[in-house]
C-alpha atoms as a PDB file:
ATOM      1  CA  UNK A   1     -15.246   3.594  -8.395  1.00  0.00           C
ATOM      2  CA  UNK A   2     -12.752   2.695 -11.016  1.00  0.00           C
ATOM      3  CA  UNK A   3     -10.004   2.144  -7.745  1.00  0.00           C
ATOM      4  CA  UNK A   4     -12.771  -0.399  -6.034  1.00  0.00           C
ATOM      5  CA  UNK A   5     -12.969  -2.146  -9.932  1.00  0.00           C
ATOM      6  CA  UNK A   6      -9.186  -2.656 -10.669  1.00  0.00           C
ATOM      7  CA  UNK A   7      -8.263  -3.712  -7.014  1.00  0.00           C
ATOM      8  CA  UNK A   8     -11.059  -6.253  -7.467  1.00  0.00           C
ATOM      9  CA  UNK A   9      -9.865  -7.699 -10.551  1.00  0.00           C
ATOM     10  CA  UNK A  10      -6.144  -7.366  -9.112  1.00  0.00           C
ATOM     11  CA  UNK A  11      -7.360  -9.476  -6.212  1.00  0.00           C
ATOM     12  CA  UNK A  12      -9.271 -11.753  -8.052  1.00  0.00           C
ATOM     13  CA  UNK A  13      -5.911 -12.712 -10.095  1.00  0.00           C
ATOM     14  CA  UNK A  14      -4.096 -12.825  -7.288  1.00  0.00           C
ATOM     15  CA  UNK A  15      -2.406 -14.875  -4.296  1.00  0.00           C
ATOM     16  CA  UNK A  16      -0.958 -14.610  -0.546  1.00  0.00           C
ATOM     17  CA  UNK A  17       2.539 -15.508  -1.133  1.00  0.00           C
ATOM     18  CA  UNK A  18       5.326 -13.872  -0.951  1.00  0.00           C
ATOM     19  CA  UNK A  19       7.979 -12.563  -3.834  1.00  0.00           C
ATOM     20  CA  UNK A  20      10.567 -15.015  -3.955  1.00  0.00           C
ATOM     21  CA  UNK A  21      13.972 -13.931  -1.652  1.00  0.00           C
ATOM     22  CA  UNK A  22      11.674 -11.786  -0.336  1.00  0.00           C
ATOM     23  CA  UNK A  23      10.926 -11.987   3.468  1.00  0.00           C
ATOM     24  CA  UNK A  24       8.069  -9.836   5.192  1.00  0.00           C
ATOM     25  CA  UNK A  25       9.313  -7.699   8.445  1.00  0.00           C
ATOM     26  CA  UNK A  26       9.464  -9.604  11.536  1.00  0.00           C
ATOM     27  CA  UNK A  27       8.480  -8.062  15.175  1.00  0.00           C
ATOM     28  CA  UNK A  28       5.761  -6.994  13.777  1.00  0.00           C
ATOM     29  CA  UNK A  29       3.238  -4.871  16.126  1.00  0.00           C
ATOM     30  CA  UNK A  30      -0.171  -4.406  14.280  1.00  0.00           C
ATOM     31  CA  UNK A  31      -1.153  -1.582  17.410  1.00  0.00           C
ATOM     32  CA  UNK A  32       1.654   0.524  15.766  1.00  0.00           C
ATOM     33  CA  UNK A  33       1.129   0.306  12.524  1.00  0.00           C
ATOM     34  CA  UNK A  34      -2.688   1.041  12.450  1.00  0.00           C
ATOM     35  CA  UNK A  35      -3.962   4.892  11.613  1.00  0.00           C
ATOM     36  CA  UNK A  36      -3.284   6.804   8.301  1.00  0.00           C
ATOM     37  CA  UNK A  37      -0.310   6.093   5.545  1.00  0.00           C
ATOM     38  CA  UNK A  38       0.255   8.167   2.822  1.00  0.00           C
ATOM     39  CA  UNK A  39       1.930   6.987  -0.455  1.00  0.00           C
ATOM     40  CA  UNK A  40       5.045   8.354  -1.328  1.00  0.00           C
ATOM     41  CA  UNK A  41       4.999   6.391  -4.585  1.00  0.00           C
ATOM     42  CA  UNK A  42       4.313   3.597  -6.420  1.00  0.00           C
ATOM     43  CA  UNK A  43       4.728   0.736  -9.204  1.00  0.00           C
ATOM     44  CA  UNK A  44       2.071   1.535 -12.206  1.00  0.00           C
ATOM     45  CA  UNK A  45      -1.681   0.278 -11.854  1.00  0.00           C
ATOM     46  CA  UNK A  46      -4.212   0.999 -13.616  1.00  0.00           C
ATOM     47  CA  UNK A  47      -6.110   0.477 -10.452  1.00  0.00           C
ATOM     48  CA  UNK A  48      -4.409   3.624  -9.551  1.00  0.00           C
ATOM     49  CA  UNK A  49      -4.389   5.597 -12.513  1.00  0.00           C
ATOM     50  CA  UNK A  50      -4.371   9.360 -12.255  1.00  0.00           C
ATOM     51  CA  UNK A  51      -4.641   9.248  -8.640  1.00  0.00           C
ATOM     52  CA  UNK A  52      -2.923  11.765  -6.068  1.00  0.00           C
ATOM     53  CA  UNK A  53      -3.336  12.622  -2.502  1.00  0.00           C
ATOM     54  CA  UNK A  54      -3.711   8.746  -1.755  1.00  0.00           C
ATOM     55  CA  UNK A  55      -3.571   7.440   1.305  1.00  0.00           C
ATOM     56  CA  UNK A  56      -4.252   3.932   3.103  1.00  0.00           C
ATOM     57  CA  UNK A  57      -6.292   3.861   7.037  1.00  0.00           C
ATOM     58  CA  UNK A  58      -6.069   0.508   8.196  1.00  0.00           C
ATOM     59  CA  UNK A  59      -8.151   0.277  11.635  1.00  0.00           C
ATOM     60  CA  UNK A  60      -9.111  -2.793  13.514  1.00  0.00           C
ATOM     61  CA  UNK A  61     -12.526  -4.614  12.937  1.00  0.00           C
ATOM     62  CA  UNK A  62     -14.540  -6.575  15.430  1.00  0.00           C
ATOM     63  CA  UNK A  63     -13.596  -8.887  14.118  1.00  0.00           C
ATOM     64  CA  UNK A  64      -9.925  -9.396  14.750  1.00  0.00           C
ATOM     65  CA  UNK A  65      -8.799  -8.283  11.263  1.00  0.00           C
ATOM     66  CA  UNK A  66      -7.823  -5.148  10.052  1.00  0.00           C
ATOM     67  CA  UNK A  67     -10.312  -2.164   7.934  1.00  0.00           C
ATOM     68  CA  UNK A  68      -8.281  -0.551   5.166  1.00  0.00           C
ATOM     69  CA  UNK A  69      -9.844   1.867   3.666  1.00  0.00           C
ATOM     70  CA  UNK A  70      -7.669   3.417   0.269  1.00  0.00           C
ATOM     71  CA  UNK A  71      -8.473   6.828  -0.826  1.00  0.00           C
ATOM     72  CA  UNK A  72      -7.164   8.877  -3.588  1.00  0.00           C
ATOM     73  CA  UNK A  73      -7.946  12.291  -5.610  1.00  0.00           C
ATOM     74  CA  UNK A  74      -8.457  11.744  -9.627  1.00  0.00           C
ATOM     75  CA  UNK A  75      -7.727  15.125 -10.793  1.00  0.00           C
ATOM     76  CA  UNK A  76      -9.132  14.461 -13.965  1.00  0.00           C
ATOM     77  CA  UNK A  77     -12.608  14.012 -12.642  1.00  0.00           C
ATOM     78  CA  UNK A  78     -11.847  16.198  -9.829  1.00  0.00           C
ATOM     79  CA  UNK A  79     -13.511  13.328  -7.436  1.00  0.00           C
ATOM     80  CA  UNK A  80     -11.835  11.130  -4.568  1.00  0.00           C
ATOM     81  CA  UNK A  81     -11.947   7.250  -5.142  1.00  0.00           C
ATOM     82  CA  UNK A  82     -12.193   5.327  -2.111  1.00  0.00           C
ATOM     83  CA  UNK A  83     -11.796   1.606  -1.586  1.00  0.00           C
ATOM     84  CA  UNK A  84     -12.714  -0.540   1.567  1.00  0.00           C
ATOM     85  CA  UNK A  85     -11.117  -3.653   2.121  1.00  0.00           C
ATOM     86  CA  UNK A  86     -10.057  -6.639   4.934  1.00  0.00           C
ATOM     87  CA  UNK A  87      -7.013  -7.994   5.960  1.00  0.00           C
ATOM     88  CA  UNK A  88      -5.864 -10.751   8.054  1.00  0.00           C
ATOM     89  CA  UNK A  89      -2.989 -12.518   9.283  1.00  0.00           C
ATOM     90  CA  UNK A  90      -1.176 -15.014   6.806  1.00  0.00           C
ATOM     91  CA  UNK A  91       0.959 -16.346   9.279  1.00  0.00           C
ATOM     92  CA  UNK A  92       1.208 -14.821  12.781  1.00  0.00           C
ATOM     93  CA  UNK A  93       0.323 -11.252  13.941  1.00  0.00           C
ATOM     94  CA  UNK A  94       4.538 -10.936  14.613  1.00  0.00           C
ATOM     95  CA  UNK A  95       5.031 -11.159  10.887  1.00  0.00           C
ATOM     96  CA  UNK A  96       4.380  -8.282   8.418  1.00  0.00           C
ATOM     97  CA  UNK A  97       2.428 -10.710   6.126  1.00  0.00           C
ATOM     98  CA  UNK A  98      -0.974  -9.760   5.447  1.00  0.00           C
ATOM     99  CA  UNK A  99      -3.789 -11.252   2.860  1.00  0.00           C
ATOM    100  CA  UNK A 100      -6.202  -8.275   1.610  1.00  0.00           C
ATOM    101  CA  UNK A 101      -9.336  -8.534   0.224  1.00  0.00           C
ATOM    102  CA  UNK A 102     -11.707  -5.819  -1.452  1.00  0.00           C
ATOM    103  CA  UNK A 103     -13.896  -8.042  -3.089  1.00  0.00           C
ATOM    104  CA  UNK A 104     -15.712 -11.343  -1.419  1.00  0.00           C
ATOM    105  CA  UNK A 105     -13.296 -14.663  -0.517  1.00  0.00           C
ATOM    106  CA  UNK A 106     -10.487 -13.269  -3.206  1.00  0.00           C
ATOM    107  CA  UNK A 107      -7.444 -11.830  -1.208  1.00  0.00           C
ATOM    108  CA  UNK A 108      -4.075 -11.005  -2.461  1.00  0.00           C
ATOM    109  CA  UNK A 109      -0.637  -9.913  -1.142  1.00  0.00           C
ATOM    110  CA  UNK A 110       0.440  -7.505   1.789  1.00  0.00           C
ATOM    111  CA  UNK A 111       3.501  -7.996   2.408  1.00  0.00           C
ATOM    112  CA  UNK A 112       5.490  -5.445   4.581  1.00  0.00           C
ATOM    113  CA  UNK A 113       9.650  -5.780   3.683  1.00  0.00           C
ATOM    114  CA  UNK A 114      11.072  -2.552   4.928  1.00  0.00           C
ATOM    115  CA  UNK A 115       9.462  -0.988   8.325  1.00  0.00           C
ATOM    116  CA  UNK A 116      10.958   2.022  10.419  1.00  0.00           C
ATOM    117  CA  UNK A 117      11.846   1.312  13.628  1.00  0.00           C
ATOM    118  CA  UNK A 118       9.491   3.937  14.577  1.00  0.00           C
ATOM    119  CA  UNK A 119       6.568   2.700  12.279  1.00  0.00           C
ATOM    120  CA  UNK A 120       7.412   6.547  10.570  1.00  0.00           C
ATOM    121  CA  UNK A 121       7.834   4.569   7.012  1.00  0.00           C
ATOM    122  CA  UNK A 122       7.231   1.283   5.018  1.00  0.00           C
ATOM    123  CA  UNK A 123       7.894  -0.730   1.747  1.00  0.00           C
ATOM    124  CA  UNK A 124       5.194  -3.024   0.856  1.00  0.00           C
ATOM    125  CA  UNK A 125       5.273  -5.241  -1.662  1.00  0.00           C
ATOM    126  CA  UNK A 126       2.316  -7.710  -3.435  1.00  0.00           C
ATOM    127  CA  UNK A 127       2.303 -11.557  -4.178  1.00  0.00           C
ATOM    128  CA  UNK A 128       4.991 -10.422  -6.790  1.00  0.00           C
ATOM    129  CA  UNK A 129       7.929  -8.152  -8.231  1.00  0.00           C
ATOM    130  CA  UNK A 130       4.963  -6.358  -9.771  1.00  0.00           C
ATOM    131  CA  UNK A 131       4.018  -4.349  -6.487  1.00  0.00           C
ATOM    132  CA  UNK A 132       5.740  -1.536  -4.755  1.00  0.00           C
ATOM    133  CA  UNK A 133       4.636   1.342  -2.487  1.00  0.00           C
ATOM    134  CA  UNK A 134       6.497   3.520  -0.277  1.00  0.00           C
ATOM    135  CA  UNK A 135       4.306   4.950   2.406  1.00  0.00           C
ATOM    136  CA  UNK A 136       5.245   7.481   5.052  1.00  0.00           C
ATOM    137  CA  UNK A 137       3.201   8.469   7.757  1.00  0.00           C
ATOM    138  CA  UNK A 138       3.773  12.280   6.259  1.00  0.00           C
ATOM    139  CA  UNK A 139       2.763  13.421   3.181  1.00  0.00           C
ATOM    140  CA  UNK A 140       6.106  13.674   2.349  1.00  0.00           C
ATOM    141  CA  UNK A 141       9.917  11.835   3.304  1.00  0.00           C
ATOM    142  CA  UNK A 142      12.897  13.107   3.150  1.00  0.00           C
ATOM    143  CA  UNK A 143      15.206  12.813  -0.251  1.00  0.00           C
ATOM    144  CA  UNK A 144      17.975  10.377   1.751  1.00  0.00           C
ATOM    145  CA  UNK A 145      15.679   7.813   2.871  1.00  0.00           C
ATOM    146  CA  UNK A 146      13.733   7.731  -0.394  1.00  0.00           C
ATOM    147  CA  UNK A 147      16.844   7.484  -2.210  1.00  0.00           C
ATOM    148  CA  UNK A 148      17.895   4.493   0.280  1.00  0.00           C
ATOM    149  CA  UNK A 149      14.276   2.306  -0.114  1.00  0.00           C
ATOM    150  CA  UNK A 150      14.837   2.959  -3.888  1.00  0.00           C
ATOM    151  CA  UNK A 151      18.534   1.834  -3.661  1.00  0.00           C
ATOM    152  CA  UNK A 152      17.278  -1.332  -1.539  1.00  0.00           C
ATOM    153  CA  UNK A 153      13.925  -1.976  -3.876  1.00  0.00           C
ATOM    154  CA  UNK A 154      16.353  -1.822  -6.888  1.00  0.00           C
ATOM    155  CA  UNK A 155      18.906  -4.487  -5.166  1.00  0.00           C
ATOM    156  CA  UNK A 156      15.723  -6.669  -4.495  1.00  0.00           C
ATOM    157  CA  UNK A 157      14.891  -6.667  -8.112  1.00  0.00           C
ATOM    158  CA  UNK A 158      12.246  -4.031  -8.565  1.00  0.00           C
ATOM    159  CA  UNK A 159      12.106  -1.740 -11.706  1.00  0.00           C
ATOM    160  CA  UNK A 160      12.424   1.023  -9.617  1.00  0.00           C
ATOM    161  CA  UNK A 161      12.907   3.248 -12.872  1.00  0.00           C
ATOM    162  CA  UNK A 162       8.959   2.845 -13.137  1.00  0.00           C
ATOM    163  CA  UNK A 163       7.941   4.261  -9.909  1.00  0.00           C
ATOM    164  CA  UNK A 164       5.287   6.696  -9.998  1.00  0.00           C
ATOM    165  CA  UNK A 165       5.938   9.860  -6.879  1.00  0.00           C
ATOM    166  CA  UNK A 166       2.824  10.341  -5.885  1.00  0.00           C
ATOM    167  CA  UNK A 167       1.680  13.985  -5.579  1.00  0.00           C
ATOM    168  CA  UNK A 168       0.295  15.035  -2.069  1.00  0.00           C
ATOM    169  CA  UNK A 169      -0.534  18.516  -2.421  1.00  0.00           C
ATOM    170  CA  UNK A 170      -2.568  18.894  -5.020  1.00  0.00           C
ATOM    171  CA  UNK A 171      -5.697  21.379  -4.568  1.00  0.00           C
ATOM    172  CA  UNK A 172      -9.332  19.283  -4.321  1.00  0.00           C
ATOM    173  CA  UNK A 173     -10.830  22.538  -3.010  1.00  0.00           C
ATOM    174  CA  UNK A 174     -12.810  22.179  -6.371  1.00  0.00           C
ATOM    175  CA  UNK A 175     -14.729  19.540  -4.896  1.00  0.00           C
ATOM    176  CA  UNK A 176     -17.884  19.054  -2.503  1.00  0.00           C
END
């Protein structure tokens, strides 16, 4: 619940644009990006907070747009938090520019800067320099091309020195 809360008020505060000198991915094929993400890490939120095991489904809706559902394991609490969301084209479906909402008309920021050629990993970025996640389509990536989207968030003016790893194996057996 508190990861549904904080994304709201994120998105509520939020915009579509894009980080200055930044430029979403181009050639963009929704088709291949859809199915499960898992994040490798990430800038601090609090909408986040404590969170492992998280991971990002993004499916298409009737609709045209895309379902993300964003899941993660509070250890503290021992419970998942799960968001649902919407996203939808800013400009056209070739460019990796997305506006996400999780709460009503408010949408904010998806913005896709760094994309395998095999859809295998991504850097996404928000409506500003105050959003980063690495996601993977494993739970884990190897040291070399973390080290590299680091190297390139860091030369696009990210405080990569902040990033949070995320942990993926952590036990929820504890859990029903």
């Amino acid at each position: 619940m508190r990861f549904l809360i904080v994304l709201m008020i994120m998105l509520v505060s939020g915009c579509t644009g894009v980080p200055d000198n930044i430029k979403p991915v181009s050639n963009f094929e929704l088709q291949r990006y859809l199915g499960k993400w898992y994040e490798i890490a990430r800038l601090p939120h609090r909408f986040e907070d404590g969170l492992h095991k998280v991971t990002a489904h993004y499916s298409l809706r009737e609709d045209g747009g895309v379902k993300v559902v964003n899941r993660g394991y509070h250890v503290e609490d021992q419970q998942w938090d799960e968001a649902e969301g919407k996203a939808y084209f800013v400009d056209d479906e070739n460019t990796g520019h997305l506006k996400v909402s999780f709460f009503g008309p408010f949408y904010a920021s998806y913005v896709i800067i760094t994309l395998d050629e095999n859809y295998e990993y991504a850097m996404v970025t928000g409506p500003d320099r105050d959003y980063l996640w690495l996601l993977s389509r494993t739970p884990t990536l190897g040291k070399e091309t973390v080290a590299r989207l680091v190297e390139q968030a860091a030369s696009m003016g990210y405080a990569v020195d902040d990033l949070i790893f995320v942990e993926q194996n952590i036990d929820t057996s504890k859990t029903g």
